[in-house]
PDB file of N, CA and C in Angstrom:
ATOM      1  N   UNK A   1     104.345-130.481 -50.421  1.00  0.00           N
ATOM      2  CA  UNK A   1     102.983-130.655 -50.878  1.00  0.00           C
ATOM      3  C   UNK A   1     102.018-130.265 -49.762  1.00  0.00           C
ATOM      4  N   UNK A   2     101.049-129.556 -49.922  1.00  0.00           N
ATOM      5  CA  UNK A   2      99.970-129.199 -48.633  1.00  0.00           C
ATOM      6  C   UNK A   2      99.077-130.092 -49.311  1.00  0.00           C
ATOM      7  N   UNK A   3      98.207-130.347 -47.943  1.00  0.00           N
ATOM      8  CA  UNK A   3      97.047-130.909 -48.099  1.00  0.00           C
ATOM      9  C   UNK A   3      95.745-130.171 -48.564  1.00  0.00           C
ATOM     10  N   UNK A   4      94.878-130.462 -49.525  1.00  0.00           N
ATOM     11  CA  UNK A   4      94.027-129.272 -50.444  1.00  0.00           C
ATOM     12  C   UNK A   4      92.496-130.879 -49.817  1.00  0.00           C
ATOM     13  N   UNK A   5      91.985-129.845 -49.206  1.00  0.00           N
ATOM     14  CA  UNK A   5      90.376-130.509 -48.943  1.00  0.00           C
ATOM     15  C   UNK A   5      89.332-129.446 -49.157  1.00  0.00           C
ATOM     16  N   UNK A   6      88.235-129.955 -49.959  1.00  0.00           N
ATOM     17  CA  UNK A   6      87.248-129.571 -50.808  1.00  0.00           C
ATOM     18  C   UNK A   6      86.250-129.813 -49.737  1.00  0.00           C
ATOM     19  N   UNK A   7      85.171-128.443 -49.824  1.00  0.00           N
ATOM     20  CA  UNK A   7      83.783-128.313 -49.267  1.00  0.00           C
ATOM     21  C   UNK A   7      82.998-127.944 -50.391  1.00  0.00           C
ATOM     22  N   UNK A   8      81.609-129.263 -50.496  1.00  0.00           N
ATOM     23  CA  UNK A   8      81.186-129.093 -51.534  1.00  0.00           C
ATOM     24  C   UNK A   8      79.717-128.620 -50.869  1.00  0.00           C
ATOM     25  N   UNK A   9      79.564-128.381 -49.747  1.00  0.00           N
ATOM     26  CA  UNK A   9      78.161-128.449 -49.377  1.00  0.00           C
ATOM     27  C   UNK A   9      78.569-127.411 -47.776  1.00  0.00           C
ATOM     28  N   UNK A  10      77.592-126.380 -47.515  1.00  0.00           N
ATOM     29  CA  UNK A  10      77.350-125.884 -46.373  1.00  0.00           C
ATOM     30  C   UNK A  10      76.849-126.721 -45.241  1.00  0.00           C
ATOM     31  N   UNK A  11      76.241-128.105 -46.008  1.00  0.00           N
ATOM     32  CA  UNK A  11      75.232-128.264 -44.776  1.00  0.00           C
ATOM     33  C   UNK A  11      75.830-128.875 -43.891  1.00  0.00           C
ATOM     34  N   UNK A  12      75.244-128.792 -42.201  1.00  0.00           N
ATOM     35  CA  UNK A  12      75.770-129.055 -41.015  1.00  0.00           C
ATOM     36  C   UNK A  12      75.613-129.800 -40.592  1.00  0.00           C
ATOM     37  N   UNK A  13      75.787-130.888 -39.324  1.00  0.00           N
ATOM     38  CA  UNK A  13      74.964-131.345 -38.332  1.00  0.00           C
ATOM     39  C   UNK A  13      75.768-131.236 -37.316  1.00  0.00           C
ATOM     40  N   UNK A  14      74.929-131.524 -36.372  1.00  0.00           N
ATOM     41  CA  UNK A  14      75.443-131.339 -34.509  1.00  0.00           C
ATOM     42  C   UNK A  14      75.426-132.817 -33.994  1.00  0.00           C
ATOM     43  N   UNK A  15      76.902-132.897 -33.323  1.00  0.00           N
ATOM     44  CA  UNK A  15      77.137-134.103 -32.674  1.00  0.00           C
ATOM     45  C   UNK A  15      76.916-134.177 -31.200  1.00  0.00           C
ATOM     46  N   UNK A  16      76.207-135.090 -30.347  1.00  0.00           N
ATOM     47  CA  UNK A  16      76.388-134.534 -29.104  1.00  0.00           C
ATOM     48  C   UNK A  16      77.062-135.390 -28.369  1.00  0.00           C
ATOM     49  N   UNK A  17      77.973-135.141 -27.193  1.00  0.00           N
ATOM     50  CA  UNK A  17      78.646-135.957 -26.368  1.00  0.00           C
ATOM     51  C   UNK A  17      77.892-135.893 -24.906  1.00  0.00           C
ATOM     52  N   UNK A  18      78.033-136.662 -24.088  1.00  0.00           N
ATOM     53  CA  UNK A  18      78.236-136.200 -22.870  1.00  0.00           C
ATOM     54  C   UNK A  18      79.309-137.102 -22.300  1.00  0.00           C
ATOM     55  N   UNK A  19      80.198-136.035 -21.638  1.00  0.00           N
ATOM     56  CA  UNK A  19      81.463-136.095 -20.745  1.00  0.00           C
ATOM     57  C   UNK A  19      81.471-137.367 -19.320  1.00  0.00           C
ATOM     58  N   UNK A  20      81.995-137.582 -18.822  1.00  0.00           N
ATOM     59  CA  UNK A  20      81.970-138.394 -17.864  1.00  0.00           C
ATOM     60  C   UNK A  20      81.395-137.303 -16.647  1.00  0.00           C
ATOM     61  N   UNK A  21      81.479-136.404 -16.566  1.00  0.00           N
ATOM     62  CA  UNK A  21      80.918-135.173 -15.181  1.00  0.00           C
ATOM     63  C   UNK A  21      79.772-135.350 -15.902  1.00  0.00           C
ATOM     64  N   UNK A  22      78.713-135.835 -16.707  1.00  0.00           N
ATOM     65  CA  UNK A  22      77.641-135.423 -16.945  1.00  0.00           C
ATOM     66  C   UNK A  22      77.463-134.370 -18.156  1.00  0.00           C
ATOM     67  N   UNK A  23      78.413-133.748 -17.876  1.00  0.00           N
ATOM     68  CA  UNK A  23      78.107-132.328 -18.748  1.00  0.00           C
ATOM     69  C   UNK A  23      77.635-132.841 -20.634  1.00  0.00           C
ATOM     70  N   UNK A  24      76.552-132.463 -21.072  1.00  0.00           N
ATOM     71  CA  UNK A  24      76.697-132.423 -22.493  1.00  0.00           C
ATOM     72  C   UNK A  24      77.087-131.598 -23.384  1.00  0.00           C
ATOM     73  N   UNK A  25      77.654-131.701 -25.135  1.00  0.00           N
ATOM     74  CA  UNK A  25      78.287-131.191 -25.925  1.00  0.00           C
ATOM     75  C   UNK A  25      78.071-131.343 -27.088  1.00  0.00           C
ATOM     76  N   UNK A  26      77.878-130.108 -27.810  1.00  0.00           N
ATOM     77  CA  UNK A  26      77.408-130.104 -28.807  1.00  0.00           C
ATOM     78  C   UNK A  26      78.622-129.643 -29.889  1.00  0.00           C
ATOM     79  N   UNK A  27      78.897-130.345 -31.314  1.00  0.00           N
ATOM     80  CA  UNK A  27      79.812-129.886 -31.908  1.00  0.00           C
ATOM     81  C   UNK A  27      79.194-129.634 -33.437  1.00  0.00           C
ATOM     82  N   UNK A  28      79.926-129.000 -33.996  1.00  0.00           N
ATOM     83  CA  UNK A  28      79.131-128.694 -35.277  1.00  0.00           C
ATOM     84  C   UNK A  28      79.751-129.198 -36.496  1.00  0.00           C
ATOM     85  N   UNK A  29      79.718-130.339 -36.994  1.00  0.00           N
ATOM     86  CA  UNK A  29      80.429-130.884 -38.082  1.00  0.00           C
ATOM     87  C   UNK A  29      79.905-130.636 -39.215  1.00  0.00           C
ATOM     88  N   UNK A  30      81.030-130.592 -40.430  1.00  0.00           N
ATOM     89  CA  UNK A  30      80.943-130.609 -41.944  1.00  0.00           C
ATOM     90  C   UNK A  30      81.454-131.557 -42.714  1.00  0.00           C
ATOM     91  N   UNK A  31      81.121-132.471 -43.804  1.00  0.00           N
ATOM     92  CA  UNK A  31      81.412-132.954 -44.598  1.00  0.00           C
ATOM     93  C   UNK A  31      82.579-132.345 -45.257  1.00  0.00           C
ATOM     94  N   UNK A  32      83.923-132.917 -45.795  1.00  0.00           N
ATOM     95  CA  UNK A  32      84.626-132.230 -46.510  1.00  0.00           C
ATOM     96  C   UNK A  32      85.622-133.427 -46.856  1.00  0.00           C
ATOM     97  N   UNK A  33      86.155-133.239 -48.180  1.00  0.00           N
ATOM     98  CA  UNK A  33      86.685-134.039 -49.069  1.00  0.00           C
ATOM     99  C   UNK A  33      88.414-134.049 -48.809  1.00  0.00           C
ATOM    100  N   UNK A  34      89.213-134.612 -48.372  1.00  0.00           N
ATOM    101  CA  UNK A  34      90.409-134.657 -48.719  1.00  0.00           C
ATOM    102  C   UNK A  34      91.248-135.394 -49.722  1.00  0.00           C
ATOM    103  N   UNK A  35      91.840-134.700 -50.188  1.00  0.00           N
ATOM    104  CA  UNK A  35      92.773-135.191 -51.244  1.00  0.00           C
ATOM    105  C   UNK A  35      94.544-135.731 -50.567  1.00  0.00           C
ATOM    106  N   UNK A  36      94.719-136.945 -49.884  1.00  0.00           N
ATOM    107  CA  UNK A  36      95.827-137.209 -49.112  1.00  0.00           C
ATOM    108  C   UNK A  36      96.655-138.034 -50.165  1.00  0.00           C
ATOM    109  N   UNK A  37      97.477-138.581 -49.473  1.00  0.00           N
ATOM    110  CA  UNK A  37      98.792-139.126 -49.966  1.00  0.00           C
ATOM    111  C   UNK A  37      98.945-140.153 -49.385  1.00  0.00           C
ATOM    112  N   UNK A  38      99.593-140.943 -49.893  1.00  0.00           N
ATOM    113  CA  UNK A  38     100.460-142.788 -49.046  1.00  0.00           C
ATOM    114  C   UNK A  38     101.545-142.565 -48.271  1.00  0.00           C
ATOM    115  N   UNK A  39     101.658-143.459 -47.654  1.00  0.00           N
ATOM    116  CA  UNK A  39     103.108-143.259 -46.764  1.00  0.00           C
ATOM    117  C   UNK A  39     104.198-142.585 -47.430  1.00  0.00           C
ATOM    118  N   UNK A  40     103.985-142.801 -48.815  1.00  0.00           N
ATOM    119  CA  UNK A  40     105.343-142.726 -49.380  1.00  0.00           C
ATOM    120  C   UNK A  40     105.669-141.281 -50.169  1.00  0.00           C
ATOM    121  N   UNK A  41     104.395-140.616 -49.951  1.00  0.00           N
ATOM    122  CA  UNK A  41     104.085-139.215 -50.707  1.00  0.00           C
ATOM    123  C   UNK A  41     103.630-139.232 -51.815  1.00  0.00           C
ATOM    124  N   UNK A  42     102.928-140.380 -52.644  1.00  0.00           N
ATOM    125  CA  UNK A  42     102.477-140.114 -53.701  1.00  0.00           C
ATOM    126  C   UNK A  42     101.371-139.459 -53.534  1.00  0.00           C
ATOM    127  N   UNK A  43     100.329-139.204 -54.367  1.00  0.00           N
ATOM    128  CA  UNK A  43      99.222-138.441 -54.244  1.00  0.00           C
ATOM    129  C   UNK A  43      98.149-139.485 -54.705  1.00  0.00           C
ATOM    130  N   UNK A  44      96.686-140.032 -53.853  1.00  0.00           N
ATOM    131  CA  UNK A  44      95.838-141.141 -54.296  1.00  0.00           C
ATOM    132  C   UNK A  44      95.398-140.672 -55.371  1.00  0.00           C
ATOM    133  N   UNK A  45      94.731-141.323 -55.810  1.00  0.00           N
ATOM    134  CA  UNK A  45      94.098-141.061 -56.808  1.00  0.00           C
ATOM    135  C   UNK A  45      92.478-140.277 -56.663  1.00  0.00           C
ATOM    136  N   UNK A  46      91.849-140.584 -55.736  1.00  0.00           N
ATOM    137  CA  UNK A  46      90.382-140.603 -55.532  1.00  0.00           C
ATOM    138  C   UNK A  46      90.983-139.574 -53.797  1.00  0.00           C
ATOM    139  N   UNK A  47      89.673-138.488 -54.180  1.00  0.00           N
ATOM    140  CA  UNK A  47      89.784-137.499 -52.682  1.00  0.00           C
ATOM    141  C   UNK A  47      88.967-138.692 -51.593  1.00  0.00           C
ATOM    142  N   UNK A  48      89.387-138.482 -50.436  1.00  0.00           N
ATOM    143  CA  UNK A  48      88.490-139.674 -49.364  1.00  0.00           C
ATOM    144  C   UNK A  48      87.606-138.502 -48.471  1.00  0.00           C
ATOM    145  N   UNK A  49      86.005-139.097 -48.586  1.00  0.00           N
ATOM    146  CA  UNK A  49      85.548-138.080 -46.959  1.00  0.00           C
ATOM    147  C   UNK A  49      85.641-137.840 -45.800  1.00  0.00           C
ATOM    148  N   UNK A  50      85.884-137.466 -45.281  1.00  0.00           N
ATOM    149  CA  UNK A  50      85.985-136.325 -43.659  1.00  0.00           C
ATOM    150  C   UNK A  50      85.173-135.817 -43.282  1.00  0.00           C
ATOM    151  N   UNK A  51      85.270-135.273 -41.816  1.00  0.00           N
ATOM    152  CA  UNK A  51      84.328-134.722 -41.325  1.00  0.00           C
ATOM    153  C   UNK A  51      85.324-133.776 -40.798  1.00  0.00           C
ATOM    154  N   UNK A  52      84.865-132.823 -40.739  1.00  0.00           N
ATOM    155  CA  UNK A  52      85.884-131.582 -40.160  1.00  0.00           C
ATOM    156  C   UNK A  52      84.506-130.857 -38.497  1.00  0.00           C
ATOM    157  N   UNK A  53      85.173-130.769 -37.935  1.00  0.00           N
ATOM    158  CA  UNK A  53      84.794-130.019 -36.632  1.00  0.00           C
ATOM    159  C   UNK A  53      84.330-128.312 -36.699  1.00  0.00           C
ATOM    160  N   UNK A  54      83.567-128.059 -36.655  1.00  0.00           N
ATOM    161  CA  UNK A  54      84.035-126.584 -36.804  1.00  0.00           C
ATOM    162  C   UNK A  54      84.866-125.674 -34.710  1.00  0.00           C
ATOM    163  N   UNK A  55      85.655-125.064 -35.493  1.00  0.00           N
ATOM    164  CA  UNK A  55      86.082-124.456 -34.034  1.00  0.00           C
ATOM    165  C   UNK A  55      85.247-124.097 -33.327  1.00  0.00           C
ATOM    166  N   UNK A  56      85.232-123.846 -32.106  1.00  0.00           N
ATOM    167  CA  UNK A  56      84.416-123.369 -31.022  1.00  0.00           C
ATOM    168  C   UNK A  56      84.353-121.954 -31.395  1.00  0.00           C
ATOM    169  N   UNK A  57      83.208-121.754 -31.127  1.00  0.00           N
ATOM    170  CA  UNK A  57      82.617-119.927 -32.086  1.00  0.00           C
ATOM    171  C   UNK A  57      81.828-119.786 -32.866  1.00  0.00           C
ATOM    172  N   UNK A  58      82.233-120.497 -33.900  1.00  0.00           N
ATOM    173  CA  UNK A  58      82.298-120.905 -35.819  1.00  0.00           C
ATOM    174  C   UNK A  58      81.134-121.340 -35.717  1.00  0.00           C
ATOM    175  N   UNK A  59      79.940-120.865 -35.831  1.00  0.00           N
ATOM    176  CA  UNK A  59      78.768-120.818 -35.931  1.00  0.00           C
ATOM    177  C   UNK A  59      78.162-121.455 -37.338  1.00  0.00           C
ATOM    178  N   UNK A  60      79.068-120.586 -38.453  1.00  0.00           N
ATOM    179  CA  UNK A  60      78.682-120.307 -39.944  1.00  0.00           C
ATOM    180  C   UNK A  60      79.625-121.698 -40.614  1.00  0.00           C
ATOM    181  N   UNK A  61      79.057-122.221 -41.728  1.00  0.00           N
ATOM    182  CA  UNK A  61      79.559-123.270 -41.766  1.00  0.00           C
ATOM    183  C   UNK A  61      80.769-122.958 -42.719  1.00  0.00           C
ATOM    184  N   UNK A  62      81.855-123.626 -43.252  1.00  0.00           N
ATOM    185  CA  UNK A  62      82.950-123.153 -44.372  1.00  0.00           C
ATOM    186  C   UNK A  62      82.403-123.201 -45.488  1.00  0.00           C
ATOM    187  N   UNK A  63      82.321-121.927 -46.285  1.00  0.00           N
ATOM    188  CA  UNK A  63      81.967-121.742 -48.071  1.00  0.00           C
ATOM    189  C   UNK A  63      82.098-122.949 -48.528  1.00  0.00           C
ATOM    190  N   UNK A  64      81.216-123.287 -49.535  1.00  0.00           N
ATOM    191  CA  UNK A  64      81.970-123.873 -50.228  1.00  0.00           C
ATOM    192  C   UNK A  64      83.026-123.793 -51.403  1.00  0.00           C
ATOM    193  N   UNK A  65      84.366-124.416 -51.112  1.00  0.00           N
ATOM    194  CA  UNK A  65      85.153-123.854 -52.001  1.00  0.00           C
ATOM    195  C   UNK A  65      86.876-125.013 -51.445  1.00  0.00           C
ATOM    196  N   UNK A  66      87.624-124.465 -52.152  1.00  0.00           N
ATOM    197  CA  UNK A  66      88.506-125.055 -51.650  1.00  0.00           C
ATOM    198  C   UNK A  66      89.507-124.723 -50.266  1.00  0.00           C
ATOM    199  N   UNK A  67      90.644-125.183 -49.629  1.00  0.00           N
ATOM    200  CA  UNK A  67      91.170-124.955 -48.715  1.00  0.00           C
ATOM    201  C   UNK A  67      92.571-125.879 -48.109  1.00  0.00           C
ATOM    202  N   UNK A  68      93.151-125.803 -47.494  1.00  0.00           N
ATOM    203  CA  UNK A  68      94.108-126.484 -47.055  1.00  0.00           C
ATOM    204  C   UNK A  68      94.046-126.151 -45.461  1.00  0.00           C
ATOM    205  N   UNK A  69      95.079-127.022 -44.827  1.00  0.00           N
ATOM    206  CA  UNK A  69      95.142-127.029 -43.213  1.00  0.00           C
ATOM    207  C   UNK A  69      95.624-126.078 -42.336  1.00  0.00           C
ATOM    208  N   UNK A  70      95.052-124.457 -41.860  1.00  0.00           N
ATOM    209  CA  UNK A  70      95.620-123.459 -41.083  1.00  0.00           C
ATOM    210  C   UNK A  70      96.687-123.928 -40.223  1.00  0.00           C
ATOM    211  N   UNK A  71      98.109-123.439 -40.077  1.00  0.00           N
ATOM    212  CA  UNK A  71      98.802-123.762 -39.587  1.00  0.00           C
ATOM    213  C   UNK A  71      98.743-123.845 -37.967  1.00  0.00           C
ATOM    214  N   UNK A  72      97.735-123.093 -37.646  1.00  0.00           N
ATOM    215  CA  UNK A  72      96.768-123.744 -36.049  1.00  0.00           C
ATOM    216  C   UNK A  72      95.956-125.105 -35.828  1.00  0.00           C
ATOM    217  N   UNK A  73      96.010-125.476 -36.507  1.00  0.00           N
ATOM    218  CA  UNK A  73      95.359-126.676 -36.547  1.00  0.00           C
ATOM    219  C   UNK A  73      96.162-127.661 -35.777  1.00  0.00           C
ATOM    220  N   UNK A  74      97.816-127.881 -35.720  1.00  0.00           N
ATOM    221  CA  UNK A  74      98.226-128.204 -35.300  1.00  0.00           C
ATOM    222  C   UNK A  74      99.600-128.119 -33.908  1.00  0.00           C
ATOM    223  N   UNK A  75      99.490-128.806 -32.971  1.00  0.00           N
ATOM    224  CA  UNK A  75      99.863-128.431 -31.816  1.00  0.00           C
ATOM    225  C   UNK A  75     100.296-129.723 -30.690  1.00  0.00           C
ATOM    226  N   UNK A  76     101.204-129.187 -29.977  1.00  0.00           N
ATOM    227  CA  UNK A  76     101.637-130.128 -28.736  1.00  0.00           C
ATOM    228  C   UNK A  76     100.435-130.608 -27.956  1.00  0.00           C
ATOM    229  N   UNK A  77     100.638-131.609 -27.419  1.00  0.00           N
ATOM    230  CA  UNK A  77      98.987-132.340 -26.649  1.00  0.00           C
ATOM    231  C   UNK A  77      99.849-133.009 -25.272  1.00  0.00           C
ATOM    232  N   UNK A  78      99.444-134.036 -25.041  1.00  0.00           N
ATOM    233  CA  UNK A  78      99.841-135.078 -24.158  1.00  0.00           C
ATOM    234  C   UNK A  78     100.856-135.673 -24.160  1.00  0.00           C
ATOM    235  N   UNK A  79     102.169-135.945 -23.144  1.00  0.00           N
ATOM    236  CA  UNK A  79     103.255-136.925 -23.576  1.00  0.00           C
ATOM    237  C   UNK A  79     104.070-135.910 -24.925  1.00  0.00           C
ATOM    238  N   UNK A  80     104.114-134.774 -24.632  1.00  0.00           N
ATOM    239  CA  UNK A  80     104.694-133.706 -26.089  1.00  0.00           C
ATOM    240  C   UNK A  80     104.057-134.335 -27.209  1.00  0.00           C
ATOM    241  N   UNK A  81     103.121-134.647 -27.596  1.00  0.00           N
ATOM    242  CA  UNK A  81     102.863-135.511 -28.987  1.00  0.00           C
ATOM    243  C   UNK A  81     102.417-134.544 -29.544  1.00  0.00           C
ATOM    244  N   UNK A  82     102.224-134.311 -31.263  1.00  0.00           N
ATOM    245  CA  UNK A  82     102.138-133.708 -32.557  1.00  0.00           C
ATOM    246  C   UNK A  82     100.422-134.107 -32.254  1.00  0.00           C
ATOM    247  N   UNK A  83      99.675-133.601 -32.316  1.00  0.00           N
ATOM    248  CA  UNK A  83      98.596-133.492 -32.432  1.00  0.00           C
ATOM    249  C   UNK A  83      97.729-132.868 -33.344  1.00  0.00           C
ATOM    250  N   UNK A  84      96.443-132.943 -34.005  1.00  0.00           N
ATOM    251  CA  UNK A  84      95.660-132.101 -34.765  1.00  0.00           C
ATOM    252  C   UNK A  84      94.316-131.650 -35.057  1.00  0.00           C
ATOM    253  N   UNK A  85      93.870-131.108 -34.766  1.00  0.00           N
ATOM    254  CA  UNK A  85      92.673-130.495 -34.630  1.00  0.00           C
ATOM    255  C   UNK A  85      92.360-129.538 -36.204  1.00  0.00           C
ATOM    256  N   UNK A  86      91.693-130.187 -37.077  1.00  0.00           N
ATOM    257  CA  UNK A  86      91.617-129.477 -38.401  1.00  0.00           C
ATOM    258  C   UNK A  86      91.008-128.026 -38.172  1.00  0.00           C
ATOM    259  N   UNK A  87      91.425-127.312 -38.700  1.00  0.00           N
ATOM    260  CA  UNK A  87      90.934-125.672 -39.268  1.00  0.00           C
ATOM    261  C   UNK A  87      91.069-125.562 -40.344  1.00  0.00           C
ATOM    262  N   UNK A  88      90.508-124.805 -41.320  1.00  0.00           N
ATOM    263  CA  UNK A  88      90.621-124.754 -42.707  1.00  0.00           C
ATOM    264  C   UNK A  88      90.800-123.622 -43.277  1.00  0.00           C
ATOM    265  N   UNK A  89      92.005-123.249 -43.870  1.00  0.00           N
ATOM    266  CA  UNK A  89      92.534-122.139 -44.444  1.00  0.00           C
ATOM    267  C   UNK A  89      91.855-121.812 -46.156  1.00  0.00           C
ATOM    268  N   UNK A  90      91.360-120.863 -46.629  1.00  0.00           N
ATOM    269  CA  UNK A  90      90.880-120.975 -47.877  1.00  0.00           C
ATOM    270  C   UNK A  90      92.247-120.879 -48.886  1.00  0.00           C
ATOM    271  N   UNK A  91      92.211-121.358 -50.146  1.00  0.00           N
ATOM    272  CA  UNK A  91      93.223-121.259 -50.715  1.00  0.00           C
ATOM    273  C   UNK A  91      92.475-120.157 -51.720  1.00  0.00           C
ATOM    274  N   UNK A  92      94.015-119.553 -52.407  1.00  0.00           N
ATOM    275  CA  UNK A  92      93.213-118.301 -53.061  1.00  0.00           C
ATOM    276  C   UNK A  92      93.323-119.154 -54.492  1.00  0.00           C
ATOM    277  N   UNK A  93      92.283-118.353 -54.919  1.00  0.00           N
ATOM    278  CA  UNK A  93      92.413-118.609 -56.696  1.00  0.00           C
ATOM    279  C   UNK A  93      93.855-118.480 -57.176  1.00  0.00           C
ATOM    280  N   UNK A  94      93.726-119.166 -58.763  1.00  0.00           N
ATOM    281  CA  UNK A  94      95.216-119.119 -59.139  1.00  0.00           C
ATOM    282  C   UNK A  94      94.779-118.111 -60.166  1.00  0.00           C
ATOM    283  N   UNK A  95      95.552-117.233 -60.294  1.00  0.00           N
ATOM    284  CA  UNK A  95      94.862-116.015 -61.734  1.00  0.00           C
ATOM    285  C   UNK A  95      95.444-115.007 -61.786  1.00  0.00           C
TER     286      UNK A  95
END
């Protein structure tokens, strides 16, 4: 089963951090809907909201439309751990 999360809206906002060096950071988040599962793999009933990151670059916000999780999204981190950083792959029409 892949995970299928819905963008119903372009619109953006900017988060800002600042780092412990001082430095500040600006990130560009989107609203977006996921449709997940229970421990056990069923599928919920009701999609839950998210906020998705956009990558560093990614200026333009994601269409709205549907999508699932680019297989970059996820990656080794700290201590070898499974880590994830969402990207959003468009899914194609069915037709």
């Amino acid at each position: 089963m892949t995970i299928r999360i819905e963008i119903k809206s372009t619109d953006l906002r900017d988060r800002q951090i600042t780092a412990k060096s001082g430095k500040a950071y600006t990130f560009k988040e989107q609203t977006a809907w996921a449709h997940t599962c229970d421990q056990h793999g069923n599928q919920n009933p009701y999609p839950e909201k998210v906020t998705v990151t956009l990558p560093r670059g990614q200026e333009e916000p994601y269409p709205v439309g549907d999508y699932t999780l680019h297989p970059g999204s996820f990656y080794v981190g700290s201590f070898n751990s499974l880590e994830m950083s969402p990207r959003l792959a468009p899914v194609k029409a069915r037709g």
